[in-house]
C-alpha atoms as a PDB file:
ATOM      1  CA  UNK A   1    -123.387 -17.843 148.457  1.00  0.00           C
ATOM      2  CA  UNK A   2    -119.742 -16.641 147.556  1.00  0.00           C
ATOM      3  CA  UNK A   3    -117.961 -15.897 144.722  1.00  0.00           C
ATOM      4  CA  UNK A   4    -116.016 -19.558 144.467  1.00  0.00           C
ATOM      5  CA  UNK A   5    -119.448 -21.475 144.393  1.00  0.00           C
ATOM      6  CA  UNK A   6    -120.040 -21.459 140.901  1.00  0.00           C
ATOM      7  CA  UNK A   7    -116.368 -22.284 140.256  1.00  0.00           C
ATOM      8  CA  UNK A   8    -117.331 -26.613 141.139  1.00  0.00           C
ATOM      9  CA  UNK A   9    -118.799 -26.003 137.719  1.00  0.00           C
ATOM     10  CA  UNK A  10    -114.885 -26.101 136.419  1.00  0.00           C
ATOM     11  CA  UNK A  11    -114.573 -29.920 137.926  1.00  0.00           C
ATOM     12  CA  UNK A  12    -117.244 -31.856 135.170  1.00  0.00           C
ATOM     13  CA  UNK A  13    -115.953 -29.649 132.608  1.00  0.00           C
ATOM     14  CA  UNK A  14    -112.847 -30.523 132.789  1.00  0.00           C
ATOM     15  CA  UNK A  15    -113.428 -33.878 133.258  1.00  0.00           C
ATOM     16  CA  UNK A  16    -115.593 -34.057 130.021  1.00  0.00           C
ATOM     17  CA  UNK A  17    -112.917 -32.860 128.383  1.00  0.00           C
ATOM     18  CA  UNK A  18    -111.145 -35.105 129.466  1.00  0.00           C
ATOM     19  CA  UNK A  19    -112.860 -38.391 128.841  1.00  0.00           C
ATOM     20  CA  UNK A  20    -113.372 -36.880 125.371  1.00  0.00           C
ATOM     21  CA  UNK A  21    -109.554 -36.621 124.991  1.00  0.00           C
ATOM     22  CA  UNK A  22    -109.210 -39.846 125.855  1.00  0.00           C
ATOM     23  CA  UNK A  23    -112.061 -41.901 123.384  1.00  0.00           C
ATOM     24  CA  UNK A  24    -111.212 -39.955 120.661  1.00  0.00           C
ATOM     25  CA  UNK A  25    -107.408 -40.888 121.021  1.00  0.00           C
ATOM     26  CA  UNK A  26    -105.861 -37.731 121.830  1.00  0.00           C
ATOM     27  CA  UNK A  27    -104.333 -38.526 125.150  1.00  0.00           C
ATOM     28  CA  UNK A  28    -102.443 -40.302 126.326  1.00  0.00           C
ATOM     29  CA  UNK A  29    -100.000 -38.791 123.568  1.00  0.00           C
ATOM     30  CA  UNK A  30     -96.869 -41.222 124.149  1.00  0.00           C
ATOM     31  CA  UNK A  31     -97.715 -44.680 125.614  1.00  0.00           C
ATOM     32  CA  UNK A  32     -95.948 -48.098 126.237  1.00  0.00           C
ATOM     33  CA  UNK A  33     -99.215 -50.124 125.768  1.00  0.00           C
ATOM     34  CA  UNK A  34    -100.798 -48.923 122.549  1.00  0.00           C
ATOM     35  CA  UNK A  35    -102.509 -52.454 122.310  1.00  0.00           C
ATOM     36  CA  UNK A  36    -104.268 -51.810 125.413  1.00  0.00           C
ATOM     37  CA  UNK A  37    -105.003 -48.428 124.746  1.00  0.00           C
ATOM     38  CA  UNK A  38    -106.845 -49.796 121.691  1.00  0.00           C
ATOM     39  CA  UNK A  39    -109.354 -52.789 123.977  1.00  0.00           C
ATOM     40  CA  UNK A  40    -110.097 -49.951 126.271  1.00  0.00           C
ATOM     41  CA  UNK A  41    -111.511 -47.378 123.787  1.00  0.00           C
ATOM     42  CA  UNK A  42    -112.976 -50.206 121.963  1.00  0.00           C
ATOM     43  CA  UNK A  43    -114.744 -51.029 124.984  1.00  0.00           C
ATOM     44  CA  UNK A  44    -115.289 -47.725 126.553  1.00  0.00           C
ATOM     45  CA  UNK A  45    -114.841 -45.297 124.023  1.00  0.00           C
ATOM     46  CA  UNK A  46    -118.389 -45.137 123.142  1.00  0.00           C
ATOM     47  CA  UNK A  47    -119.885 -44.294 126.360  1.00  0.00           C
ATOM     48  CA  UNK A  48    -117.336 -41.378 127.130  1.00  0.00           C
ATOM     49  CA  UNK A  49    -118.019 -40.085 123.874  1.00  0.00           C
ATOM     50  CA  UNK A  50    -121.781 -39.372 125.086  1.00  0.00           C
ATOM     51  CA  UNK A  51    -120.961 -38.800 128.697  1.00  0.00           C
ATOM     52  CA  UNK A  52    -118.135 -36.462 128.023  1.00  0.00           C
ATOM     53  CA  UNK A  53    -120.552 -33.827 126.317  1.00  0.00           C
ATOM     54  CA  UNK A  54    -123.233 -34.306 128.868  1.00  0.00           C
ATOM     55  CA  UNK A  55    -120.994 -33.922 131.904  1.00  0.00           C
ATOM     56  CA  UNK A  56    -119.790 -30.390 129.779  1.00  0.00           C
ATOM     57  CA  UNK A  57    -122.711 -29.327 129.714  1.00  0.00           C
ATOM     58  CA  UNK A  58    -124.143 -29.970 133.242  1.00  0.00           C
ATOM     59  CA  UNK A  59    -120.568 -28.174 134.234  1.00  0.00           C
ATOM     60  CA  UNK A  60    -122.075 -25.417 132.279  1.00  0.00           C
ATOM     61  CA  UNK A  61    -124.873 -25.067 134.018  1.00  0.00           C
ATOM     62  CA  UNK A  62    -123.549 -25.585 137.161  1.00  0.00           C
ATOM     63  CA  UNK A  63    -121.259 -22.631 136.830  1.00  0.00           C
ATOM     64  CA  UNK A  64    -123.625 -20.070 135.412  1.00  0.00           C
ATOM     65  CA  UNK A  65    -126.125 -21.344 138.380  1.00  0.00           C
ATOM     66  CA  UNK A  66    -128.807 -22.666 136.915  1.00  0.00           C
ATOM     67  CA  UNK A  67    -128.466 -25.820 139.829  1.00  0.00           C
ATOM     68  CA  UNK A  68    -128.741 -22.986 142.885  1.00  0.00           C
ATOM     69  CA  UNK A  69    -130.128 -24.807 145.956  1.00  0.00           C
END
């Protein structure tokens, strides 16, 4: 295995972050359509605000190896 393997840890952290960012109403900072901004956390907010911690977390594992096959 080489050093980089662990680093696809990096990619569901990141985008756990992400979907956090975005339900919580953090990004996107400056937008033209705050109205629909507004029907799509309303509507998806919720379920990125459990997935984004679980995808951190499995991106945690991931990169410390605890998924080695």
């Amino acid at each position: 295995m080489n050093a980089l393997s662990n680093l696809t840890g990096l990619i569901p952290i990141i985008g756990g972050i992400y979907g956090l960012l975005l339900a919580q109403g953090v990004l996107p900072r400056k937008t033209n359509k705050p109205e629909e901004w507004a029907v799509w956390r309303r509507k998806f907010g919720g379920f990125y605000m459990i997935a984004g911690p679980l995808l951190i977390l499995l991106g945690i594992a991931e990169f410390f190896g605890m998924f080695k096959t």
